[in-house]
PDB file of N, CA and C in Angstrom:
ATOM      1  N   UNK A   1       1.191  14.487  16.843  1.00  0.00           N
ATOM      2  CA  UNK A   1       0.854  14.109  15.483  1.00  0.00           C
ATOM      3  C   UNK A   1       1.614  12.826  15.155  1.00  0.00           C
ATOM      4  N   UNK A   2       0.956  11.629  15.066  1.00  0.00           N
ATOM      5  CA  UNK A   2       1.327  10.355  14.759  1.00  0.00           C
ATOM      6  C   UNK A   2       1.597  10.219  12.977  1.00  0.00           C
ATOM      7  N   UNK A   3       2.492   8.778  12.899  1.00  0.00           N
ATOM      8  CA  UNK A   3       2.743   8.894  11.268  1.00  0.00           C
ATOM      9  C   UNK A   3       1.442   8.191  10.497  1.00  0.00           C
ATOM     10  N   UNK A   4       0.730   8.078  11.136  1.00  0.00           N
ATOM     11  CA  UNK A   4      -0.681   7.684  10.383  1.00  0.00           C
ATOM     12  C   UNK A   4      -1.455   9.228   9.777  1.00  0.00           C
ATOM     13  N   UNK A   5      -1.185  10.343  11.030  1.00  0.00           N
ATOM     14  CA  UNK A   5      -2.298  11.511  10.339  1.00  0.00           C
ATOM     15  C   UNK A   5      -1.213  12.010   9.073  1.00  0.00           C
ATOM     16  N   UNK A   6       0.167  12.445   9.575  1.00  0.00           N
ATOM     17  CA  UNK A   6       1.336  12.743   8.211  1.00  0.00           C
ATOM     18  C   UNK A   6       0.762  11.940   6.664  1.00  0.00           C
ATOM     19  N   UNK A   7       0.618  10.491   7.085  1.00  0.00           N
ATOM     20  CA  UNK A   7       0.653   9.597   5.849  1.00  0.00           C
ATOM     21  C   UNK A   7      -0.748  10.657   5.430  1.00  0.00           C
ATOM     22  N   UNK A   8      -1.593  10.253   6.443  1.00  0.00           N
ATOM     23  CA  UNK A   8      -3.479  10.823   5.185  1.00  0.00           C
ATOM     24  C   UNK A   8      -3.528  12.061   4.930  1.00  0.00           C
ATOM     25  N   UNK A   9      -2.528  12.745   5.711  1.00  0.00           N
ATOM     26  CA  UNK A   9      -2.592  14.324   5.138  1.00  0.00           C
ATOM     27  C   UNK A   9      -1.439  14.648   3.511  1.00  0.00           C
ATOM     28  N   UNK A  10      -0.678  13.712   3.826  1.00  0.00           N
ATOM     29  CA  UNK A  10       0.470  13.488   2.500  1.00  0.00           C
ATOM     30  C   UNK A  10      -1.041  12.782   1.060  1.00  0.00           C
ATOM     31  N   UNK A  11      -1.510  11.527   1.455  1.00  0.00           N
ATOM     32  CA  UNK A  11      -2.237  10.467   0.338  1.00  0.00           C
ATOM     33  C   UNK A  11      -3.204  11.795  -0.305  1.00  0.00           C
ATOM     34  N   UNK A  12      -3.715  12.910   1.104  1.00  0.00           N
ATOM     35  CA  UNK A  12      -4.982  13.963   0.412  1.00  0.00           C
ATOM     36  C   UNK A  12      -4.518  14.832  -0.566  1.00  0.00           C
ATOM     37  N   UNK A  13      -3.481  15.406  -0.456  1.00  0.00           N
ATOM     38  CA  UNK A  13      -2.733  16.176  -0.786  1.00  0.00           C
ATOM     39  C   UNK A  13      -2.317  15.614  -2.139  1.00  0.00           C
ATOM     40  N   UNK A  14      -2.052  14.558  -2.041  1.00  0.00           N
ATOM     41  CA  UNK A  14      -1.374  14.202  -3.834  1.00  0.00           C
ATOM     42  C   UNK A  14      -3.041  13.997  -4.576  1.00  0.00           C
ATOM     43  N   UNK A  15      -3.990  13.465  -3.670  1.00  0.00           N
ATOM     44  CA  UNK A  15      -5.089  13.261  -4.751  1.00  0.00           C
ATOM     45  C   UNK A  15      -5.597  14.453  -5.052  1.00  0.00           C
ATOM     46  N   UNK A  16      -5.772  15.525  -3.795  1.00  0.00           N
ATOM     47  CA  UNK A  16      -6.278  16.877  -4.345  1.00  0.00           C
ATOM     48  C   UNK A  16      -5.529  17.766  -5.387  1.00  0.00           C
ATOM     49  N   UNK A  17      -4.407  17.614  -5.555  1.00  0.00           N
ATOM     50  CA  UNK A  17      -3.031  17.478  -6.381  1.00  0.00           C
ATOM     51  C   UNK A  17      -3.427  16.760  -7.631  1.00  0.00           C
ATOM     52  N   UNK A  18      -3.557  15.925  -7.893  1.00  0.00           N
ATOM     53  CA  UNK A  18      -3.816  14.791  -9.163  1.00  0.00           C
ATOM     54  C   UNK A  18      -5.214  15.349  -9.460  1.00  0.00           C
ATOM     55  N   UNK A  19      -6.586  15.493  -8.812  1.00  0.00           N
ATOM     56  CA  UNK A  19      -7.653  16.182  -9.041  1.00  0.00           C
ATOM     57  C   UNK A  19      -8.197  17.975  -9.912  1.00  0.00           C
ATOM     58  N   UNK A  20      -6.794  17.917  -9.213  1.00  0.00           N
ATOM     59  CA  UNK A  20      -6.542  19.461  -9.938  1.00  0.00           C
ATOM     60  C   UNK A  20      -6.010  19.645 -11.185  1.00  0.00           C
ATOM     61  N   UNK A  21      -5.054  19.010 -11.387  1.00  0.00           N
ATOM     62  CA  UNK A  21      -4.251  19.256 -12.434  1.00  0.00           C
ATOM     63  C   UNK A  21      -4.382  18.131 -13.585  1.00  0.00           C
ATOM     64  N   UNK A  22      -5.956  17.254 -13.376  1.00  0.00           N
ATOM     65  CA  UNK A  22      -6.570  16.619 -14.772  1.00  0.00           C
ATOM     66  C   UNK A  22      -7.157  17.152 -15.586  1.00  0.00           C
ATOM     67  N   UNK A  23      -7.971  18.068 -15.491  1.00  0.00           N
ATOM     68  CA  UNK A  23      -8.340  18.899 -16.552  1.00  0.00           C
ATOM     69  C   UNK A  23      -7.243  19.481 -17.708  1.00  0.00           C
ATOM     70  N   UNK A  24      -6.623  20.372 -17.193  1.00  0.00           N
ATOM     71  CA  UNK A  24      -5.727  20.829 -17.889  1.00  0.00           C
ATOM     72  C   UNK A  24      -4.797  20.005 -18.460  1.00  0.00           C
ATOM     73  N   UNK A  25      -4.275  19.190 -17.727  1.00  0.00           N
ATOM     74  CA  UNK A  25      -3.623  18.044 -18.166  1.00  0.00           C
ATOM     75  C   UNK A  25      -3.771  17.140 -19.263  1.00  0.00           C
ATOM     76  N   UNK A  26      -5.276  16.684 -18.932  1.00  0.00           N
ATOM     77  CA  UNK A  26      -5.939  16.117 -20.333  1.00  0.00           C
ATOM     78  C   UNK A  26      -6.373  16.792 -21.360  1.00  0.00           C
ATOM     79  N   UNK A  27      -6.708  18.288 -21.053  1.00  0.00           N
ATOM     80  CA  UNK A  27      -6.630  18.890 -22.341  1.00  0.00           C
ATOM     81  C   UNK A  27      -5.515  19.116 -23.250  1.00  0.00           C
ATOM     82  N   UNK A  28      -4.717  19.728 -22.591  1.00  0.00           N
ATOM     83  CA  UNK A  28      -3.529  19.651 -23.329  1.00  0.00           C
ATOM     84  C   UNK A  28      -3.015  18.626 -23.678  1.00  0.00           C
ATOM     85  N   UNK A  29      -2.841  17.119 -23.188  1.00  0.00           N
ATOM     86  CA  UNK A  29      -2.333  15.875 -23.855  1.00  0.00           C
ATOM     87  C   UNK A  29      -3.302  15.834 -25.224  1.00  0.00           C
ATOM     88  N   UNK A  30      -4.960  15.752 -24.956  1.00  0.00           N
ATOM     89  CA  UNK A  30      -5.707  15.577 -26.290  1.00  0.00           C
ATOM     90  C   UNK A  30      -5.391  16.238 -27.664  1.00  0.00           C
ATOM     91  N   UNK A  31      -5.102  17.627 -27.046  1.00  0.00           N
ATOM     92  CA  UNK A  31      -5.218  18.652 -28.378  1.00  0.00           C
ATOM     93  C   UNK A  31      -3.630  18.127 -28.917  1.00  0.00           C
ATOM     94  N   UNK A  32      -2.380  18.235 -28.197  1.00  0.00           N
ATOM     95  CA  UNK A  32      -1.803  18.443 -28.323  1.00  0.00           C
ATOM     96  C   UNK A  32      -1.524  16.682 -29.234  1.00  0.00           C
ATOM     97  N   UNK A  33      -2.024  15.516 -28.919  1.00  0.00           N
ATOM     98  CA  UNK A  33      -2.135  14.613 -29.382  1.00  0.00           C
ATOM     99  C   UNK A  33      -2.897  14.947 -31.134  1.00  0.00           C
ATOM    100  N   UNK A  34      -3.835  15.457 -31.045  1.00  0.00           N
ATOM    101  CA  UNK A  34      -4.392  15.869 -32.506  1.00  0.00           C
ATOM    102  C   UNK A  34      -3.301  16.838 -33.238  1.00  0.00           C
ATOM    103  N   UNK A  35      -3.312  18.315 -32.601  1.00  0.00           N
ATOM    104  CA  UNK A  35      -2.106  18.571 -33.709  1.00  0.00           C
ATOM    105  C   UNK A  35      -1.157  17.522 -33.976  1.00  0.00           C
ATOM    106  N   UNK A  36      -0.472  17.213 -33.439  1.00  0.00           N
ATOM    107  CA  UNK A  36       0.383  15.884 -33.769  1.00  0.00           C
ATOM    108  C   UNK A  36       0.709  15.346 -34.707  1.00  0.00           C
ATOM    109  N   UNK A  37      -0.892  14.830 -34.672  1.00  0.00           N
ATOM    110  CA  UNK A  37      -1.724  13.804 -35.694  1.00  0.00           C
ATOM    111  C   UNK A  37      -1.653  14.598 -37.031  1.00  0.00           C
ATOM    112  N   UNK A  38      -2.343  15.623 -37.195  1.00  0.00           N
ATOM    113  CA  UNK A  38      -2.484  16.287 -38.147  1.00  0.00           C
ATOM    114  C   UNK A  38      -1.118  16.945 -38.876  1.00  0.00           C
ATOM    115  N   UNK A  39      -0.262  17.195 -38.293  1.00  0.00           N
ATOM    116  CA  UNK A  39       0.671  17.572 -38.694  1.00  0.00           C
ATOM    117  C   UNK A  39       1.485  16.415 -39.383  1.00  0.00           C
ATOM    118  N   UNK A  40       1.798  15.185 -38.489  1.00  0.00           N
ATOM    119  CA  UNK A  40       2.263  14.256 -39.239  1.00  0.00           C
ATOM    120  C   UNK A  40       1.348  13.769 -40.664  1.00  0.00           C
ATOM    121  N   UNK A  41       0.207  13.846 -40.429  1.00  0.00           N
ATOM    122  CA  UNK A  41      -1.031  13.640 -42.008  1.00  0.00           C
ATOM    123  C   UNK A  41      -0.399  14.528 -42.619  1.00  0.00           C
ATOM    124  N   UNK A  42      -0.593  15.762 -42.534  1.00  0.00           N
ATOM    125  CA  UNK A  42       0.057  17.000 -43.873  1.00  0.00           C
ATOM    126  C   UNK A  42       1.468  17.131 -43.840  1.00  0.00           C
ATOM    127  N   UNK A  43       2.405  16.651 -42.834  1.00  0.00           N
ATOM    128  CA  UNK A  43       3.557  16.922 -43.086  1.00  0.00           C
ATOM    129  C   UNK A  43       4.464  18.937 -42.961  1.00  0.00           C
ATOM    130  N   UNK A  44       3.192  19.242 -41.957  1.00  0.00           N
ATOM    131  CA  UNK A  44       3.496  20.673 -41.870  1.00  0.00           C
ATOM    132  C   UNK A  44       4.041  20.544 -40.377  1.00  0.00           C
ATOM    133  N   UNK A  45       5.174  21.394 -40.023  1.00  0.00           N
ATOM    134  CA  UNK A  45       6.216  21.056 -38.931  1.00  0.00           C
ATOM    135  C   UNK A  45       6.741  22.232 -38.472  1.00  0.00           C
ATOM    136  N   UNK A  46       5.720  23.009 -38.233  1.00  0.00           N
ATOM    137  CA  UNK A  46       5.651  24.649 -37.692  1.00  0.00           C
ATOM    138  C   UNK A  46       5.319  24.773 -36.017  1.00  0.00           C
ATOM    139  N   UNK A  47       5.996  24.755 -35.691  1.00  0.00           N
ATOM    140  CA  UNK A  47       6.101  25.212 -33.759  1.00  0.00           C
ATOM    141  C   UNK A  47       4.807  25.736 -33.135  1.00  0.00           C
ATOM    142  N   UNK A  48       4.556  26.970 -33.862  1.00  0.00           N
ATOM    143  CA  UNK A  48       3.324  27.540 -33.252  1.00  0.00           C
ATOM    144  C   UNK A  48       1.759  26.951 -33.927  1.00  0.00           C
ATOM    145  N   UNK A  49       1.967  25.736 -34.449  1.00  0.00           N
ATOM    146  CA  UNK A  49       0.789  25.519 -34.937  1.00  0.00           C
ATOM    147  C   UNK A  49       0.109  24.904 -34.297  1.00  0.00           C
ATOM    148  N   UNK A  50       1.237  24.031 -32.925  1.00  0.00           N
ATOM    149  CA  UNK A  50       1.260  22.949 -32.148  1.00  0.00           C
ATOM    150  C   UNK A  50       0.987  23.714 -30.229  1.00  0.00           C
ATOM    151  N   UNK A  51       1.759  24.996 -30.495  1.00  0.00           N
ATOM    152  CA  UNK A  51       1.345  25.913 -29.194  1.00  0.00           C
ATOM    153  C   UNK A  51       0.460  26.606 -29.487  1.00  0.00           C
ATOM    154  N   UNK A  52       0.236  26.971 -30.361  1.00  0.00           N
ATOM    155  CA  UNK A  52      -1.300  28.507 -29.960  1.00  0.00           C
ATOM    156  C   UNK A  52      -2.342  27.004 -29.778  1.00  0.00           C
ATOM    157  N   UNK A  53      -3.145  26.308 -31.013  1.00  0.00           N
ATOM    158  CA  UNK A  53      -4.315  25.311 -30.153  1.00  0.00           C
ATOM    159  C   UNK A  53      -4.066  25.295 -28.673  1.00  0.00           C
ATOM    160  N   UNK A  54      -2.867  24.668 -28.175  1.00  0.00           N
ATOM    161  CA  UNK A  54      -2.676  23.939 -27.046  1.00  0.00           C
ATOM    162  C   UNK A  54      -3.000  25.274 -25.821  1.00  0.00           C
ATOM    163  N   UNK A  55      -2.482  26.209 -25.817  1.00  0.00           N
ATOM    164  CA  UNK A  55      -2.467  27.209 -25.185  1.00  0.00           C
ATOM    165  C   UNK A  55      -4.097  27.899 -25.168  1.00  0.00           C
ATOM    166  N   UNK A  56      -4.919  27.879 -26.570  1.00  0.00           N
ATOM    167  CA  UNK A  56      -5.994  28.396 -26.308  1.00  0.00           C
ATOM    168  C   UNK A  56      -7.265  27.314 -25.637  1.00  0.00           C
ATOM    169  N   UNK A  57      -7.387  25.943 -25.980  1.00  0.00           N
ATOM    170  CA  UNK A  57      -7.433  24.836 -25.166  1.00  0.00           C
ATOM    171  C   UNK A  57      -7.173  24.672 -23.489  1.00  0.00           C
ATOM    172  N   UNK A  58      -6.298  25.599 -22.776  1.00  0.00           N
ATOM    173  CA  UNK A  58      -5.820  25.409 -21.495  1.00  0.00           C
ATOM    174  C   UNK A  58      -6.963  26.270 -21.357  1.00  0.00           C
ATOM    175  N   UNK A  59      -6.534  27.690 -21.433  1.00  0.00           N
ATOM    176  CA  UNK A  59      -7.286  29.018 -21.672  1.00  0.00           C
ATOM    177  C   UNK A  59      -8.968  28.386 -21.210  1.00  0.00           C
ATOM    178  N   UNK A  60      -9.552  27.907 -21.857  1.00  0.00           N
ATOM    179  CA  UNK A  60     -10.770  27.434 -21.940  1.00  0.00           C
ATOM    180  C   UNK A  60     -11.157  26.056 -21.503  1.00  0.00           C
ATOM    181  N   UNK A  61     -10.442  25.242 -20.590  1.00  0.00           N
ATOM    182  CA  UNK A  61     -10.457  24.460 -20.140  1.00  0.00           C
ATOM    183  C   UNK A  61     -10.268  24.615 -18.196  1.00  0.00           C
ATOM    184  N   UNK A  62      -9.327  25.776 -18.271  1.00  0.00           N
ATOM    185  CA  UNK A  62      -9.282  26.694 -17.053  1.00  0.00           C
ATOM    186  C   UNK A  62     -10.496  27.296 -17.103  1.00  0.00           C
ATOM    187  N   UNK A  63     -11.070  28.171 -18.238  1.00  0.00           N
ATOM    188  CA  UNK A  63     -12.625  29.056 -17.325  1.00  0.00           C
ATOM    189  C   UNK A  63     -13.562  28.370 -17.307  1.00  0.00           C
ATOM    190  N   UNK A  64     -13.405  26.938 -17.596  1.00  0.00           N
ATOM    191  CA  UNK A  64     -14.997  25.499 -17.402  1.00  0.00           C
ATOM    192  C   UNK A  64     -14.161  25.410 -16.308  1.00  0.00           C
ATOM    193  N   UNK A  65     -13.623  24.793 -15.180  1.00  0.00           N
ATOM    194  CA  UNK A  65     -13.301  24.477 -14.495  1.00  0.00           C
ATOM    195  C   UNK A  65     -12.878  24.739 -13.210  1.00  0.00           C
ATOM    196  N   UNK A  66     -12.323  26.304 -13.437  1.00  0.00           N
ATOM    197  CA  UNK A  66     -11.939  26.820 -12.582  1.00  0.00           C
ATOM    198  C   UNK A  66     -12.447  27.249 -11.257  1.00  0.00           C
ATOM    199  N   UNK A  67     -13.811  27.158 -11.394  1.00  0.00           N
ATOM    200  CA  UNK A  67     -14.787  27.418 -10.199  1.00  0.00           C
ATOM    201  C   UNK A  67     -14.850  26.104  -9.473  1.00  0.00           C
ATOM    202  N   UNK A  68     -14.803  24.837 -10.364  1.00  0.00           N
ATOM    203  CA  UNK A  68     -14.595  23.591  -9.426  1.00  0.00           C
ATOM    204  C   UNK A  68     -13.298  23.713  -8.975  1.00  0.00           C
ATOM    205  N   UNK A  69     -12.603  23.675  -9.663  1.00  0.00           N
ATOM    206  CA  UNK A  69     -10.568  24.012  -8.831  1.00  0.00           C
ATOM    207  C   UNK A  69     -11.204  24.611  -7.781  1.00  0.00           C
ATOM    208  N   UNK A  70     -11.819  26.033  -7.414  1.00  0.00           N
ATOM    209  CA  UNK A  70     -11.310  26.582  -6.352  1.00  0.00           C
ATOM    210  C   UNK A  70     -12.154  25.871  -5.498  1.00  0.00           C
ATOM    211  N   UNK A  71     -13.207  25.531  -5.791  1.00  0.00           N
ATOM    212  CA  UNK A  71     -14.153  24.981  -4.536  1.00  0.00           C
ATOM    213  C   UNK A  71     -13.515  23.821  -4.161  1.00  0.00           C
ATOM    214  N   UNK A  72     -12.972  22.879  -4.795  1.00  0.00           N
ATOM    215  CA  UNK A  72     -12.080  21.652  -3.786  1.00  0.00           C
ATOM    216  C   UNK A  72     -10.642  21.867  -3.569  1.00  0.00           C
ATOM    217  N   UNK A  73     -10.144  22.713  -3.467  1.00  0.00           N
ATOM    218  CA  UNK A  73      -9.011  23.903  -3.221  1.00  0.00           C
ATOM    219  C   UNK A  73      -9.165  24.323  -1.474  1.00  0.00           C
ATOM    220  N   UNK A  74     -10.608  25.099  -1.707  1.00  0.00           N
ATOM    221  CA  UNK A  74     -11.282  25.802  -0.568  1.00  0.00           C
ATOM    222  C   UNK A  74     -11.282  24.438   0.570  1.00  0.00           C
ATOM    223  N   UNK A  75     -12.810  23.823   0.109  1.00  0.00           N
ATOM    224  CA  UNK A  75     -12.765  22.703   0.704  1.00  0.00           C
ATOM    225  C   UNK A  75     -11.638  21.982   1.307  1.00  0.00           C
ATOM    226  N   UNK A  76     -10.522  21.783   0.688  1.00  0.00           N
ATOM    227  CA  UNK A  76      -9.253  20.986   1.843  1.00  0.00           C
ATOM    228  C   UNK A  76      -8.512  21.841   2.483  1.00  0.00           C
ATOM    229  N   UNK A  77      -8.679  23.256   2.319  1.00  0.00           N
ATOM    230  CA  UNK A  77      -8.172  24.064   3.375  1.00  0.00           C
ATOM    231  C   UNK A  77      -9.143  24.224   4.435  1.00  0.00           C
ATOM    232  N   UNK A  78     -10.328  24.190   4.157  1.00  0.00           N
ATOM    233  CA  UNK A  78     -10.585  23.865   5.504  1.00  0.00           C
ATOM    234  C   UNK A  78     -10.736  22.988   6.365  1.00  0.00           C
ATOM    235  N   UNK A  79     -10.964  21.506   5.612  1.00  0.00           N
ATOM    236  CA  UNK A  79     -10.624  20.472   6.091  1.00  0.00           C
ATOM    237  C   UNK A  79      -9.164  20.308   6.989  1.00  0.00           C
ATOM    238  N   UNK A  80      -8.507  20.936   6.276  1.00  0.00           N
ATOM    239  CA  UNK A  80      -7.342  21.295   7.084  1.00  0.00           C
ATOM    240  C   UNK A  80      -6.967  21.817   8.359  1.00  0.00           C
ATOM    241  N   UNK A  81      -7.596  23.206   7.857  1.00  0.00           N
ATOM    242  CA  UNK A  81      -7.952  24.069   9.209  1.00  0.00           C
ATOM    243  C   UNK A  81      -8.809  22.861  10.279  1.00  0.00           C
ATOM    244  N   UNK A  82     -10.073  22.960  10.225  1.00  0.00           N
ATOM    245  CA  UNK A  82     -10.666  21.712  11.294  1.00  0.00           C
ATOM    246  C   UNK A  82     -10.320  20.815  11.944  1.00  0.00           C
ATOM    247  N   UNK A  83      -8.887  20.127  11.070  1.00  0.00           N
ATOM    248  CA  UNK A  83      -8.320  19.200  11.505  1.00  0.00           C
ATOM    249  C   UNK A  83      -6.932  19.484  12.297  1.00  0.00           C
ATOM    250  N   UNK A  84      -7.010  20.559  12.135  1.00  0.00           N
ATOM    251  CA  UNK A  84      -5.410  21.466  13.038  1.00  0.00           C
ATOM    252  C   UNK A  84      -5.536  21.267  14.473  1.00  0.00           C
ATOM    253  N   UNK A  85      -6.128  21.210  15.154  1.00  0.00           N
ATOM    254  CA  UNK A  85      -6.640  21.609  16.685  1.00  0.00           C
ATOM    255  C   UNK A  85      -6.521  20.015  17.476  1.00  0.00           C
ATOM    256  N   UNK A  86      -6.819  19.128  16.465  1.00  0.00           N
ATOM    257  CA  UNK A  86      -6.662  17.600  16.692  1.00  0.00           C
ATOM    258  C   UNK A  86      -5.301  17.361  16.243  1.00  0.00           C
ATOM    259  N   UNK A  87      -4.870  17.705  15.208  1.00  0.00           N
ATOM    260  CA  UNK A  87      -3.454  16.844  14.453  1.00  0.00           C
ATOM    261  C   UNK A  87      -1.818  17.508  16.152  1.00  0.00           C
ATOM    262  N   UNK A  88      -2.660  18.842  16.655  1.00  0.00           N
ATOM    263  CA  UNK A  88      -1.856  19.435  17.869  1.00  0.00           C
ATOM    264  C   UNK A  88      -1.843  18.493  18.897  1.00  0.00           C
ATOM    265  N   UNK A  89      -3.095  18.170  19.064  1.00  0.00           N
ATOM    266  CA  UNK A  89      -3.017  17.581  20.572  1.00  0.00           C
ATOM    267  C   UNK A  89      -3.999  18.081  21.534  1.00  0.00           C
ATOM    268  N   UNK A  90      -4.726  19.004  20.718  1.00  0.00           N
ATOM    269  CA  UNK A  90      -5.609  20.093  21.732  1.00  0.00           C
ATOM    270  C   UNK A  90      -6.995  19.673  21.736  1.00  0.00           C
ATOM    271  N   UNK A  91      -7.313  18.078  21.107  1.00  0.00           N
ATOM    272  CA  UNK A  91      -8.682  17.994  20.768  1.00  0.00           C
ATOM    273  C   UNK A  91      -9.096  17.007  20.980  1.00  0.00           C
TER     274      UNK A  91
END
């Protein structure tokens, strides 16, 4: 295993990594950007007004999505797997 396959198996890994964790990511920055907003407009400065949205937002941003998560999840494990037999030496 040369440092060229390490590097593209490291570059896949952060994008399948970064791919995964935009959804949720951007949901929660958006909402959590609007309460924000709104709170600084009314001046109301209550903790859970700012976590329950944000939390029910993930909630429902995970069950749209989650079937794509696992399928490009799936997908680079087996890409993985396939590519095991070569990254050895055996192929």
């Amino acid at each position: 295993m040369d440092t060229n396959a390490v590097l593209d198996i490291a570059v896949q890994a952060c994008v399948i990594g970064l791919k995964l964790c935009a959804p949720i990511l951007i949901t929660a920055l958006v909402v959590g950007f609007a309460i924000s907003l709104l709170q600084s407009i009314t001046q109301i400065q209550e903790v859970t007004l700012s976590f329950v949205p944000k939390l029910a937002a993930v909630a429902i941003a995970l069950l749209i999505s989650g079937h794509w998560m696992m399928s490009e999840m799936v997908a680079f494990t087996n890409d993985m797997f396939a590519r095991l037999p070569g990254l050895l030496g055996g192929g």
